[in-house]
N, C-alpha and C. Protein backbone atom coordinates (compact mmCIF):
# COMPACT_ATOMS: atom_id res chain seq x y z
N UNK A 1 72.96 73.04 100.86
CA UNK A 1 73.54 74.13 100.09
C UNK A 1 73.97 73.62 98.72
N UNK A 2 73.41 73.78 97.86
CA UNK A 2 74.06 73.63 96.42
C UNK A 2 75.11 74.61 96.40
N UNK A 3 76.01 73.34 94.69
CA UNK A 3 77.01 73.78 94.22
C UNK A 3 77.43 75.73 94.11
N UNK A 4 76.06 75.87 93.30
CA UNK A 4 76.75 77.37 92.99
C UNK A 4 76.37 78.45 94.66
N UNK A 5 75.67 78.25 95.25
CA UNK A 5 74.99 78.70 96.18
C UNK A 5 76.92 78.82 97.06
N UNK A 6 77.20 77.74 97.35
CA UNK A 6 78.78 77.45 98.00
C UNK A 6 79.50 77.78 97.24
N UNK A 7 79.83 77.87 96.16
CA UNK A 7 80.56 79.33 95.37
C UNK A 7 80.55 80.49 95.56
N UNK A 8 79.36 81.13 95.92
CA UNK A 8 79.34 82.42 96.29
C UNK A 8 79.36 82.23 97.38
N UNK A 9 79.38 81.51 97.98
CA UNK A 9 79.69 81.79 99.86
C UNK A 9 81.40 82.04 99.79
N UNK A 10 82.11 80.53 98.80
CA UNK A 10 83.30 81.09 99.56
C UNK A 10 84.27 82.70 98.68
N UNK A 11 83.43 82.83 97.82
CA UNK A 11 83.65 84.64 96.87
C UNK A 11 83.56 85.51 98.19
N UNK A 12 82.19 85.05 98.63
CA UNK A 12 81.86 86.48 100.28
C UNK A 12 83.20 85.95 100.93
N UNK A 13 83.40 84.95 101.36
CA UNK A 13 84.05 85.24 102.25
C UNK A 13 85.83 85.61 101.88
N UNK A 14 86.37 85.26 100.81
CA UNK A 14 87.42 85.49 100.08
C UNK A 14 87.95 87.03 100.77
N UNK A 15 86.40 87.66 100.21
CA UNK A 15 86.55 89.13 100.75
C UNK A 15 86.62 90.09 101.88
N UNK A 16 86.22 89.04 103.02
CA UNK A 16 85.86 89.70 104.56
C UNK A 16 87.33 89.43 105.37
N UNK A 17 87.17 90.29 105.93
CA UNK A 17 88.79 90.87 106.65
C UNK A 17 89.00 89.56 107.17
N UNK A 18 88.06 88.79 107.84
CA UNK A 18 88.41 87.54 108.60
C UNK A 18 88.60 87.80 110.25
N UNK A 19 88.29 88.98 110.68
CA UNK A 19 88.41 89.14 112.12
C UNK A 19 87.45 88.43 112.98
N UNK A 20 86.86 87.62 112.63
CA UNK A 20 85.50 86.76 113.42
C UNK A 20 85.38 87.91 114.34
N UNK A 21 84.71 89.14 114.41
CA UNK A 21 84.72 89.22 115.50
C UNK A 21 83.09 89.50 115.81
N UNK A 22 82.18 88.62 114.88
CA UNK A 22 80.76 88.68 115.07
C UNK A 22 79.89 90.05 115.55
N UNK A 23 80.59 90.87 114.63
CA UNK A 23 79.48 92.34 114.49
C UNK A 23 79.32 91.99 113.88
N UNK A 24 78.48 91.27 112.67
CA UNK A 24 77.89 91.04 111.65
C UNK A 24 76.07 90.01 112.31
N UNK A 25 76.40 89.00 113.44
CA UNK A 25 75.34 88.87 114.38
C UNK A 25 75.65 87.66 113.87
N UNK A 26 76.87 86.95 112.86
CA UNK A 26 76.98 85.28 112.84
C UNK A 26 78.37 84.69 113.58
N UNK A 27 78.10 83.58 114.21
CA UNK A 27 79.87 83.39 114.87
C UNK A 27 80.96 83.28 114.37
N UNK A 28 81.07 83.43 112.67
CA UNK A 28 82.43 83.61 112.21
C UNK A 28 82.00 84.17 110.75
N UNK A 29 82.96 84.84 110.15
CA UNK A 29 82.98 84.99 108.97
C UNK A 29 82.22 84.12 107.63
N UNK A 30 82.64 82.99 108.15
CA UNK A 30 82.34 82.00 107.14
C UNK A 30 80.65 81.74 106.92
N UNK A 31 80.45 82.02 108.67
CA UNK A 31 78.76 81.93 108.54
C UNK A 31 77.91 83.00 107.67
N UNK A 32 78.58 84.06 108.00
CA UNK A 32 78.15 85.41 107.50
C UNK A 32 77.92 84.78 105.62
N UNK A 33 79.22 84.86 105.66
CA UNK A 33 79.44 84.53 104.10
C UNK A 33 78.21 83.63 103.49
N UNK A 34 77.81 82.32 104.18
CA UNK A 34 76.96 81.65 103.84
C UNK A 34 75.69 81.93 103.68
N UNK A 35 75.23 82.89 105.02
CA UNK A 35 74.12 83.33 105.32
C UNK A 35 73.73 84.57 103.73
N UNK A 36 74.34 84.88 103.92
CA UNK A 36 74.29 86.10 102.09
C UNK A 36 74.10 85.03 101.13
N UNK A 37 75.12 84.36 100.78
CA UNK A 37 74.90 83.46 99.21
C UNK A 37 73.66 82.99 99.45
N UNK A 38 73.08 82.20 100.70
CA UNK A 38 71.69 82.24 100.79
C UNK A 38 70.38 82.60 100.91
N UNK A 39 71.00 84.32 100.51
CA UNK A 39 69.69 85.33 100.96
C UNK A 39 69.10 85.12 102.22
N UNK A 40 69.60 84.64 103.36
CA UNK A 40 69.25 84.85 104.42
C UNK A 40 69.85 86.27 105.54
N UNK A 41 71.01 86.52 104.64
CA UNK A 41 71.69 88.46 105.51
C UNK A 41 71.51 89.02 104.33
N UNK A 42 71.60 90.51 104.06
CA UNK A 42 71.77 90.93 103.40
C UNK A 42 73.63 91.74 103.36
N UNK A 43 74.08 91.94 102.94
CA UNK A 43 75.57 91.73 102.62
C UNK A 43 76.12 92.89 103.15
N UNK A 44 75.03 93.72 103.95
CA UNK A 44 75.80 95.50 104.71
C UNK A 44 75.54 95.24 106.17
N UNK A 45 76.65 94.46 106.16
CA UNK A 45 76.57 94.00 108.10
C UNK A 45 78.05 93.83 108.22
N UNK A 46 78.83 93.93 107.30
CA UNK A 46 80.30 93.47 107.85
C UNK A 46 81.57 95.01 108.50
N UNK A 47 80.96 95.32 109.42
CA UNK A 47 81.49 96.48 109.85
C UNK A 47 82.40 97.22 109.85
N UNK A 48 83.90 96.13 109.97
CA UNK A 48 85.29 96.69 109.69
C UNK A 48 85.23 96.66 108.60
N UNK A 49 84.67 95.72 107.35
CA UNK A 49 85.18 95.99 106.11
C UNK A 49 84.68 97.30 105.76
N UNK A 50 83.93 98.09 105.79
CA UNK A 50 83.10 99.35 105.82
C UNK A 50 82.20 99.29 103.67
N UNK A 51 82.26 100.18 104.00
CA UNK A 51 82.15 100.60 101.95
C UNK A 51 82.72 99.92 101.19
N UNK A 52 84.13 99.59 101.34
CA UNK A 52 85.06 98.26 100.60
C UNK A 52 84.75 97.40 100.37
N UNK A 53 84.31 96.62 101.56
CA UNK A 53 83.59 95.46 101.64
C UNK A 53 82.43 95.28 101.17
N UNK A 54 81.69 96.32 101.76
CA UNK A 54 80.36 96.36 100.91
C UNK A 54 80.04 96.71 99.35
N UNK A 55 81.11 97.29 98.85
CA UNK A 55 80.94 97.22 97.19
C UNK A 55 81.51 96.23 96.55
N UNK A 56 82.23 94.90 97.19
CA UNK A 56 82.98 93.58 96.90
C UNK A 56 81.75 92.65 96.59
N UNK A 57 81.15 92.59 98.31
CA UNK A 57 79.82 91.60 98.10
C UNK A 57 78.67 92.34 97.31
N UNK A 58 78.33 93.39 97.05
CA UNK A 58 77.63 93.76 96.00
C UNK A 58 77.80 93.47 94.59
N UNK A 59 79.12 93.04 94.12
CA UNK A 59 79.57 93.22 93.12
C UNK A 59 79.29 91.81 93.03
N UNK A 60 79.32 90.98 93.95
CA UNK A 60 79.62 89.35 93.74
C UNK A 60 78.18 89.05 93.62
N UNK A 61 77.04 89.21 95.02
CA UNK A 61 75.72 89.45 94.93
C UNK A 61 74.77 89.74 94.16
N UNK A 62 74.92 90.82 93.94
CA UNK A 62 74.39 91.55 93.00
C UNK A 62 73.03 92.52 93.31
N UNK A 63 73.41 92.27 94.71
CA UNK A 63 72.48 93.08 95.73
C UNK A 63 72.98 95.01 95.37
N UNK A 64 72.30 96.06 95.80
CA UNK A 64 72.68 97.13 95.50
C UNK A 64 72.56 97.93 96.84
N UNK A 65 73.37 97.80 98.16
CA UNK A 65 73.44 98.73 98.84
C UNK A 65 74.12 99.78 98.87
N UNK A 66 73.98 100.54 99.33
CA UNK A 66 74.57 101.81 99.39
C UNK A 66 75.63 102.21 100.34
N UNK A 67 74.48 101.59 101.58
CA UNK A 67 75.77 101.91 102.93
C UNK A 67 75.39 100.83 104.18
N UNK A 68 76.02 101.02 105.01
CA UNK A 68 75.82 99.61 106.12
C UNK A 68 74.81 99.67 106.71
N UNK A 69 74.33 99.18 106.81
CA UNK A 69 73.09 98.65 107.70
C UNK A 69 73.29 99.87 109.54
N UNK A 70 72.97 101.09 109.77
CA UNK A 70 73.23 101.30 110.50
C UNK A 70 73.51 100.71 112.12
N UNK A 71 72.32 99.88 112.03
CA UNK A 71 72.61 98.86 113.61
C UNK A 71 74.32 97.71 113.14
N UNK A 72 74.66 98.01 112.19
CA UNK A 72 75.79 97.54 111.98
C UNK A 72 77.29 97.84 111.70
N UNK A 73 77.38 99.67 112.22
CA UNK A 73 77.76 100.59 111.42
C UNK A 73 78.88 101.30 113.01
N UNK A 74 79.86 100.96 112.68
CA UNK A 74 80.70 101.80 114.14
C UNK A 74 81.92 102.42 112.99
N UNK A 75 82.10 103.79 113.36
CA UNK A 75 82.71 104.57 112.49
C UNK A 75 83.98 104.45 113.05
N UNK A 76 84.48 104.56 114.31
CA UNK A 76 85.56 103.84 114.97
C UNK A 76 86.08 102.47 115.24
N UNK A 77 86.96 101.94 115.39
CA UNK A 77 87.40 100.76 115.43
C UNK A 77 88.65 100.58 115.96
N UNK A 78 88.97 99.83 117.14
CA UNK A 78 90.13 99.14 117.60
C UNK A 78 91.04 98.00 116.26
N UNK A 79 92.30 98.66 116.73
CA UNK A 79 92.98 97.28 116.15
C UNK A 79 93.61 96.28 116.78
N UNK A 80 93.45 96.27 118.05
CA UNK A 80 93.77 95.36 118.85
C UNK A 80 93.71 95.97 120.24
N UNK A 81 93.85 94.87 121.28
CA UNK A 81 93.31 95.15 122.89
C UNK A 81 94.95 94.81 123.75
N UNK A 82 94.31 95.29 124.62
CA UNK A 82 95.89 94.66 125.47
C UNK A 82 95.27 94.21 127.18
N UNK A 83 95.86 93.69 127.91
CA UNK A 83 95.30 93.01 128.64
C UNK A 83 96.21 93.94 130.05
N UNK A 84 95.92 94.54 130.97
CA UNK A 84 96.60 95.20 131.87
C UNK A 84 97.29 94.06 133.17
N UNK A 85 98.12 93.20 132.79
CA UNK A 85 98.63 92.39 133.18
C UNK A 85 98.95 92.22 134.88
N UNK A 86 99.08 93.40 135.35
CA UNK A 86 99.15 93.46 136.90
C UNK A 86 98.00 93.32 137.31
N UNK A 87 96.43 93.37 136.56
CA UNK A 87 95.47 93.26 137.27
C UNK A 87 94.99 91.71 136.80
N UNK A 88 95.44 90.92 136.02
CA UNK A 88 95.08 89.76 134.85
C UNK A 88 95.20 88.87 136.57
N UNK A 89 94.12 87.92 136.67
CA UNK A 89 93.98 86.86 137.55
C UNK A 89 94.53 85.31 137.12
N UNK A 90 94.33 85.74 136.10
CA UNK A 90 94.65 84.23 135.33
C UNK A 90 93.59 83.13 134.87
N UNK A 91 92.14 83.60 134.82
CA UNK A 91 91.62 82.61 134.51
C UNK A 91 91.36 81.73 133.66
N UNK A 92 92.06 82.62 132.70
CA UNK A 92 91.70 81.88 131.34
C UNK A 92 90.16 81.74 130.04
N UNK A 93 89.49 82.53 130.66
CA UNK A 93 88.41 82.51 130.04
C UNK A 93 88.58 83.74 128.57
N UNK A 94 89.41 85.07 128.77
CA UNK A 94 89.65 85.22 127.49
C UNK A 94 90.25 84.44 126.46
N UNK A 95 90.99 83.46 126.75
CA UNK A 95 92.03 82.58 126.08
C UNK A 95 91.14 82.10 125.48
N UNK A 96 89.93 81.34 126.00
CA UNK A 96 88.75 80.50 125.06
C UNK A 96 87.89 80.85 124.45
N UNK A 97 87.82 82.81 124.98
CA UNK A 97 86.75 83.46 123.78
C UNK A 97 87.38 84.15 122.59
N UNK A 98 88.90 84.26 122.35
CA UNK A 98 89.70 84.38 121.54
C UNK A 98 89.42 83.65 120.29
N UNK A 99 88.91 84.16 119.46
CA UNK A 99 88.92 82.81 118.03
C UNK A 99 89.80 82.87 117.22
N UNK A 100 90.88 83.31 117.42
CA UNK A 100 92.01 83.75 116.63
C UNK A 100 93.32 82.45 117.62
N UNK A 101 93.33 83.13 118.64
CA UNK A 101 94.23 82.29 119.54
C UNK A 101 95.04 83.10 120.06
N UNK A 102 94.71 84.38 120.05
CA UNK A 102 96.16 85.68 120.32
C UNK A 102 96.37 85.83 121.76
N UNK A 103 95.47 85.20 122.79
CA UNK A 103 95.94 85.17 123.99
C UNK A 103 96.77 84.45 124.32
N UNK A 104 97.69 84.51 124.94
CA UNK A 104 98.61 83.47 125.33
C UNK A 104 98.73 83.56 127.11
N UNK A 105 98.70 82.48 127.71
CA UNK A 105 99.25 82.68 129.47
C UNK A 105 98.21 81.14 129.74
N UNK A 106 98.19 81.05 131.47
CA UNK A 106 97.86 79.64 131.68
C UNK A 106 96.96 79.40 133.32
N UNK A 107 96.72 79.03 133.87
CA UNK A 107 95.51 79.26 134.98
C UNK A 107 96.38 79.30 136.03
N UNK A 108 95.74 80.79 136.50
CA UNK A 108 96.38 81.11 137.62
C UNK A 108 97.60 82.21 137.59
N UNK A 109 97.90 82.17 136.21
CA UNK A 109 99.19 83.31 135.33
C UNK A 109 98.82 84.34 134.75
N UNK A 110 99.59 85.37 135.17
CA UNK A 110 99.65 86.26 133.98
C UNK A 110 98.94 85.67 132.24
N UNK A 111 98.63 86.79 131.80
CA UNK A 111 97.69 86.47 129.95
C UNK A 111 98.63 87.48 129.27
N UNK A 112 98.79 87.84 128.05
CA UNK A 112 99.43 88.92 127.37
C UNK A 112 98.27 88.29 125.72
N UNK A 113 98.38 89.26 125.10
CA UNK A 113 97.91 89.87 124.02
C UNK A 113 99.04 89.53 122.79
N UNK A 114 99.05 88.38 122.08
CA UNK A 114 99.86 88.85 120.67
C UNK A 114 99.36 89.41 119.85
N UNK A 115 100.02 90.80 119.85
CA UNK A 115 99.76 91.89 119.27
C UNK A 115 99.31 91.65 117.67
N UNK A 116 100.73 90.68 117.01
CA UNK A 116 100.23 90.41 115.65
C UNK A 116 99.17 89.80 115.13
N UNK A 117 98.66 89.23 116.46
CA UNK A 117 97.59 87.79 115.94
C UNK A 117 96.07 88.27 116.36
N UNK A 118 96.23 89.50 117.14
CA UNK A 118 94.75 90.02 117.77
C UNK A 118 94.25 90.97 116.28
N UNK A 119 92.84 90.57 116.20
CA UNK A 119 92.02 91.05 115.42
C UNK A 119 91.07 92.52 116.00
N UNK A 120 91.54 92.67 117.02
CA UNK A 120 90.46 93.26 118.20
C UNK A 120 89.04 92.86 117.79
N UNK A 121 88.80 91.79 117.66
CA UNK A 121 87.47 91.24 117.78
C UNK A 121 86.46 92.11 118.89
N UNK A 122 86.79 92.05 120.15
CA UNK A 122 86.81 92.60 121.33
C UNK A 122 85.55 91.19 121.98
N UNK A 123 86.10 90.46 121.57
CA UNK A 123 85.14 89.52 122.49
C UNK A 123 85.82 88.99 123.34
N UNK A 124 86.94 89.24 123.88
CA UNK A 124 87.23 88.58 125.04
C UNK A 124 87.15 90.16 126.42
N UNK A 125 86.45 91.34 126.23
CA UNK A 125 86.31 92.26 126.83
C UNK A 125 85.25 91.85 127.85
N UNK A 126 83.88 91.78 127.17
CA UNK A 126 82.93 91.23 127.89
C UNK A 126 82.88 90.35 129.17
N UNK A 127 84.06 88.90 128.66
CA UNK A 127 83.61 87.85 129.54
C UNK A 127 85.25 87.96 130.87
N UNK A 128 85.97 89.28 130.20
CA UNK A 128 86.42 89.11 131.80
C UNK A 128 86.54 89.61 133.06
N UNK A 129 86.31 88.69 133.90
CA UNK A 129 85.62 89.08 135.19
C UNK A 129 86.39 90.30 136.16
N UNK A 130 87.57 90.87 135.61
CA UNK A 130 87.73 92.25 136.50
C UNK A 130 88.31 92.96 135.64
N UNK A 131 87.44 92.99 134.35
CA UNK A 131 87.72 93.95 133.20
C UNK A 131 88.88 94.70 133.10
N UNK A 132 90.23 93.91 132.93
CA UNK A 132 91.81 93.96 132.88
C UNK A 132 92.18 94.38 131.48
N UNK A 133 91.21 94.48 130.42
CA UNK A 133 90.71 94.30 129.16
C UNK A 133 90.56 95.06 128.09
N UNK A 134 91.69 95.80 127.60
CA UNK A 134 90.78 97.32 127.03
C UNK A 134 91.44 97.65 125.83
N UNK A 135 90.53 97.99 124.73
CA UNK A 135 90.52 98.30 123.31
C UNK A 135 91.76 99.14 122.88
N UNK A 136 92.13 99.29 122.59
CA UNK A 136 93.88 100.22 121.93
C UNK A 136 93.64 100.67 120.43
N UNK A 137 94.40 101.87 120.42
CA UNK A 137 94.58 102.16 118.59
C UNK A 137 93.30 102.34 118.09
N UNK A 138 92.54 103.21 118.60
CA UNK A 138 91.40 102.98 117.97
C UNK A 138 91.13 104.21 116.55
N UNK A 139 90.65 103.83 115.50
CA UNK A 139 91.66 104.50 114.21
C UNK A 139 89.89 104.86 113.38
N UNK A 140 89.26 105.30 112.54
CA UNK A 140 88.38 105.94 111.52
C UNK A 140 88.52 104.12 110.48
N UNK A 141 87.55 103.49 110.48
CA UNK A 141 87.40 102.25 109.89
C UNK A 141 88.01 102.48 108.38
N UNK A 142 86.94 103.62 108.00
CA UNK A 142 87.23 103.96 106.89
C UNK A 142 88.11 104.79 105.49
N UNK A 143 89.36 104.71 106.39
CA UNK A 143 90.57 105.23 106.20
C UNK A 143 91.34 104.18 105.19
N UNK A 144 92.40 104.75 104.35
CA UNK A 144 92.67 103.90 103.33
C UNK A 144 94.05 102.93 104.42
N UNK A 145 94.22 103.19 105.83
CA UNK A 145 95.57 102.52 106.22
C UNK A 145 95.12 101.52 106.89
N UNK A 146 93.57 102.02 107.52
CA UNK A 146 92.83 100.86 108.34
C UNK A 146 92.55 99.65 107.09
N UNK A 147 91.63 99.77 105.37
CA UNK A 147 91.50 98.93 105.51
C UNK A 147 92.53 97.98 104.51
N UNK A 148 93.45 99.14 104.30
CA UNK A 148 95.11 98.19 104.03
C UNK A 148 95.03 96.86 104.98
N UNK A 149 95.34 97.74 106.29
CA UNK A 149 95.91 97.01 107.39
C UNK A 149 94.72 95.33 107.32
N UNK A 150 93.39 95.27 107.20
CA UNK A 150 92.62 94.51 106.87
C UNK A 150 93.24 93.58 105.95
N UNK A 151 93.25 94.12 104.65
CA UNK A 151 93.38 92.83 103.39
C UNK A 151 94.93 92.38 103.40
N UNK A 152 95.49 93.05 103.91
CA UNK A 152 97.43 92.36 104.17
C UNK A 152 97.42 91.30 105.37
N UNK A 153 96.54 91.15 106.45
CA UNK A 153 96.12 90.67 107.71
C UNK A 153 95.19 89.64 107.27
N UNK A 154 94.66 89.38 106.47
CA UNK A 154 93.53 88.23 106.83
C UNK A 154 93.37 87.24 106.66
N UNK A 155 94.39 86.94 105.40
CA UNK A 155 95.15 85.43 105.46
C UNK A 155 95.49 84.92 106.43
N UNK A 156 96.26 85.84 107.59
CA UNK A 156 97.10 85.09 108.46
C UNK A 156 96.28 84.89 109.83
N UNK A 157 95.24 85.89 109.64
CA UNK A 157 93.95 85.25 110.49
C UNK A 157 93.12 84.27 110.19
N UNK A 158 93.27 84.30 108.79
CA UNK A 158 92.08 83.37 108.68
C UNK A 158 92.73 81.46 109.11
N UNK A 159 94.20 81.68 108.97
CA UNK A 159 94.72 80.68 109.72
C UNK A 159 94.71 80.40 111.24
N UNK A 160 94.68 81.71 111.50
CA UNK A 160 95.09 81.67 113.36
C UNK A 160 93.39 81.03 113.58
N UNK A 161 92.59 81.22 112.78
CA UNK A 161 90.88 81.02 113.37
C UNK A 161 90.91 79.72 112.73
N UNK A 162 91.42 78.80 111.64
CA UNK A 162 91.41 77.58 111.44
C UNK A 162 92.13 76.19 112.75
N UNK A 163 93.53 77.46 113.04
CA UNK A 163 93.77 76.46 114.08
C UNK A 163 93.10 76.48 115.72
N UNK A 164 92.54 77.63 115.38
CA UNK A 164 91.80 77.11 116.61
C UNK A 164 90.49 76.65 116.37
N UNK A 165 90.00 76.77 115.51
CA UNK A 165 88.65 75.41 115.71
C UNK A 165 89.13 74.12 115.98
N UNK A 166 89.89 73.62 115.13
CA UNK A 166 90.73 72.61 115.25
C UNK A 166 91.25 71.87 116.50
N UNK A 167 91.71 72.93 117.03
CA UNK A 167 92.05 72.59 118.90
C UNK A 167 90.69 72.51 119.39
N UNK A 168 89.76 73.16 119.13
CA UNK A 168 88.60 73.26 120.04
C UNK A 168 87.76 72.43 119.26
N UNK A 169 87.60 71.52 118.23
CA UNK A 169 87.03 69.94 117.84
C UNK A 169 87.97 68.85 118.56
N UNK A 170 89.13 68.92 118.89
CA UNK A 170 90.24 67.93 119.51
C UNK A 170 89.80 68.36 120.99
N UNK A 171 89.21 69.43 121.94
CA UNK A 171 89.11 69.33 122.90
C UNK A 171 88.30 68.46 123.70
N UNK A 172 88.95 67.53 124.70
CA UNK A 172 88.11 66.45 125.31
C UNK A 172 87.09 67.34 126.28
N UNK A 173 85.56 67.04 125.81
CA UNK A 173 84.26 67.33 125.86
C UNK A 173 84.14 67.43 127.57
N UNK A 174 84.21 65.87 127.88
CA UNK A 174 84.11 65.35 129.24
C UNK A 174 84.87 66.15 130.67
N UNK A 175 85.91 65.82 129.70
CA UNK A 175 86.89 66.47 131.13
C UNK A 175 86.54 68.38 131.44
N UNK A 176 86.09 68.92 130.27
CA UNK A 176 85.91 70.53 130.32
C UNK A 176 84.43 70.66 131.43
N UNK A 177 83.56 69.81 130.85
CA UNK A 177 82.34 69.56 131.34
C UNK A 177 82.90 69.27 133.10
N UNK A 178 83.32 68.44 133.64
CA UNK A 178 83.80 67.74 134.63
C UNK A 178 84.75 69.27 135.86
N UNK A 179 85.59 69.99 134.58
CA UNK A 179 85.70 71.05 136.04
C UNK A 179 85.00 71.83 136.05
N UNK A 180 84.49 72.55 135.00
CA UNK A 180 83.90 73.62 135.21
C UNK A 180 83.34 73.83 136.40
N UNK A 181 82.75 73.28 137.42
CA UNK A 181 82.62 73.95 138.49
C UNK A 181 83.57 74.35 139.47
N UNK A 182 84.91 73.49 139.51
CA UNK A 182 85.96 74.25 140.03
C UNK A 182 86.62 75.22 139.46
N UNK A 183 86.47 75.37 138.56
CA UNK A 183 87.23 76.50 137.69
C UNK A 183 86.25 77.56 137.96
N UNK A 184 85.22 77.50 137.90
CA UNK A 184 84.11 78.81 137.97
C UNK A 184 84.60 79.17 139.95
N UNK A 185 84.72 78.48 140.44
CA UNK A 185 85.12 78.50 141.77
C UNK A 185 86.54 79.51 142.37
N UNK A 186 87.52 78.72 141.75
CA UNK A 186 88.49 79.48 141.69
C UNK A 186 88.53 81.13 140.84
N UNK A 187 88.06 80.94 139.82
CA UNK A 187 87.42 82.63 139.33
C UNK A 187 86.67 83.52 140.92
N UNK A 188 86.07 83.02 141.08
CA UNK A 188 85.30 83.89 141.52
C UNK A 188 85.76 83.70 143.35
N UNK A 189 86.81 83.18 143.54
CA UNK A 189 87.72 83.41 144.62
C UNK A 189 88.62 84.64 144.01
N UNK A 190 89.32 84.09 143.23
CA UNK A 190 90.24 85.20 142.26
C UNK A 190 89.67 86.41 142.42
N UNK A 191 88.37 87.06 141.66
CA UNK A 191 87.96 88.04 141.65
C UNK A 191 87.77 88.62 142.80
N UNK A 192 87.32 87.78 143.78
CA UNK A 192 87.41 88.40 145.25
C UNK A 192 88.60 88.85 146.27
N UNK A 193 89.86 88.55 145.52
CA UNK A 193 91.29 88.89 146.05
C UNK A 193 91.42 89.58 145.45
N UNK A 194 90.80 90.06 144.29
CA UNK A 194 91.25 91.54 143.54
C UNK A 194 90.44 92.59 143.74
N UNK A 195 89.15 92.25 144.09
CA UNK A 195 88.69 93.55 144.42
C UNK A 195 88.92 93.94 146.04
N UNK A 196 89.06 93.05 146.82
CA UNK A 196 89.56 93.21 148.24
C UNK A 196 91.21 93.98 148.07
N UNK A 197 92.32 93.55 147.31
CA UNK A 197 93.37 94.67 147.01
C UNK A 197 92.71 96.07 145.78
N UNK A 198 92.06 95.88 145.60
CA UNK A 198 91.21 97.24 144.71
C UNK A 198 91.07 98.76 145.93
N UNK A 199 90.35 97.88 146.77
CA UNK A 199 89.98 98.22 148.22
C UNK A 199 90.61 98.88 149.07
N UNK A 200 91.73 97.93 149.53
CA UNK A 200 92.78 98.43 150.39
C UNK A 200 93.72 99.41 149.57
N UNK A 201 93.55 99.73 148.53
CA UNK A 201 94.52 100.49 147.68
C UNK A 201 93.94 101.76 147.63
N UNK A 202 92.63 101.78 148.04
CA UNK A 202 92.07 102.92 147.39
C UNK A 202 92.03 103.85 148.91
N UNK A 203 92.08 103.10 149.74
CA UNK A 203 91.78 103.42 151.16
C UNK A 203 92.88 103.80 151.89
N UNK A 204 94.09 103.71 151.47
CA UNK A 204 95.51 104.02 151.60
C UNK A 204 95.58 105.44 151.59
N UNK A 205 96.26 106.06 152.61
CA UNK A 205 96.31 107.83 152.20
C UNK A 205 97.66 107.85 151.18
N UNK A 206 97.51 109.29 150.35
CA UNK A 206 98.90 109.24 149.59
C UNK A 206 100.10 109.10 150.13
N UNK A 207 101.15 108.87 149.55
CA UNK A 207 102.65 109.02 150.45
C UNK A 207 102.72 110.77 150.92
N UNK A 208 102.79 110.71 152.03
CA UNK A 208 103.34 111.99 152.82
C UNK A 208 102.16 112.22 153.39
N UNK A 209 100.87 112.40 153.61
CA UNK A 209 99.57 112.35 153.85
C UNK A 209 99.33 111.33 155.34
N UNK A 210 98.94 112.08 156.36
CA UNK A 210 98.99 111.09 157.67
C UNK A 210 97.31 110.33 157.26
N UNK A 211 97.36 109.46 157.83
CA UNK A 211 96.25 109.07 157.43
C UNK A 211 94.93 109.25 158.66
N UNK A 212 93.95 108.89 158.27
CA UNK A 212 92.60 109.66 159.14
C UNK A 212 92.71 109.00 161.00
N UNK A 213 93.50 108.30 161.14
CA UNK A 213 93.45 107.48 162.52
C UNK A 213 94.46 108.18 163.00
N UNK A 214 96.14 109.17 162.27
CA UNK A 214 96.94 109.70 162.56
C UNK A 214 96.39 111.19 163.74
């Protein structure tokens, strides 16, 4: 990457909300950013930033879009998720798809959501296994409070996503490698004590209701 080429990467990215939350199709902001100064994206993929964003990197670019890339284009948007804590197993696997770090809890515990630090990326929805997991606040992207709420917020993300790369280059390689099969183990014991009380809960007659053997 040449000098000026990495100038305009870090201009793109100056400007992007900083929510890593890879609707754009790169794993963080920064890639995105790079991928444009190099004419390899074209600059109407960054979803939460909506029109804003896209007349920033146009302006820097010098590319001339109009509007987002529709396969890139959600007119709604979460501002953060919350985790339904009586059903949370504890595994820990949102905690590590978090690139911010806003999960907090520990294996085998309760998880909770810091509210201030969640981007609603929504990538920790996907990977958990009894979908405890669910989108909140969901607001019109393109509203002048949503993308306030963006450019007052992204400094302090773009820190929360520095310190966690950071932890996750300091993480010992070996030892993660080494449980993973007990940890995938215990998950999927876990998941099977929750859908077995899923079960018996559902199969319960209401209070006052004799039940079918009565």
């Amino acid at each position: 990457m040449t000098i000026e080429v990495s100038r305009t990467a870090d201009k793109i990215d100056a400007q992007l909300p900083q929510l890593q939350c890879q609707r754009c199709g790169y794993p963080s902001c920064r890639e995105f950013a790079e991928a444009v100064s190099e004419g390899d994206a074209p600059g109407n993929r960054c979803d939460p930033g909506g029109i804003r964003v896209l007349n920033l990197l146009n302006s820097i670019t010098g590319q001339n879009h109009h509007t987002l890339d529709p396969n890139f284009d959600s007119p709604l948007l979460p501002t953060r998720v919350m985790i339904r804590e009586s059903e949370c197993i504890g595994c820990t696997i949102c905690i590590q798809a978090c690139p911010v770090a806003a999960i907090i809890g520990a294996g085998k515990l309760m998880h909770t959501v810091i509210s201030a630090d969640c981007t609603a990326c929504e990538l920790c929805l996907p990977v958990c296994p009894v979908d405890c997991i669910s989108s909140i606040n969901v607001q019109e992207k393109e509203t002048s409070s949503f993308q306030t709420s963006l450019t007052t917020q992204s400094f302090h993300h773009r820190l929360n996503f520095e310190r966690w790369q950071q932890r996750a280059q300091s993480r010992p390689i070996g030892r993660a490698c080494s449980n993973e099969a007990s940890r995938r183990g215990e998950i999927a014991m876990s998941v099977a004590r929750v859908r077995l009380k899923r079960s018996t809960v559902q199969q319960e007659p209401p209070q006052g209701e004799p039940s079918a053997a009565q």
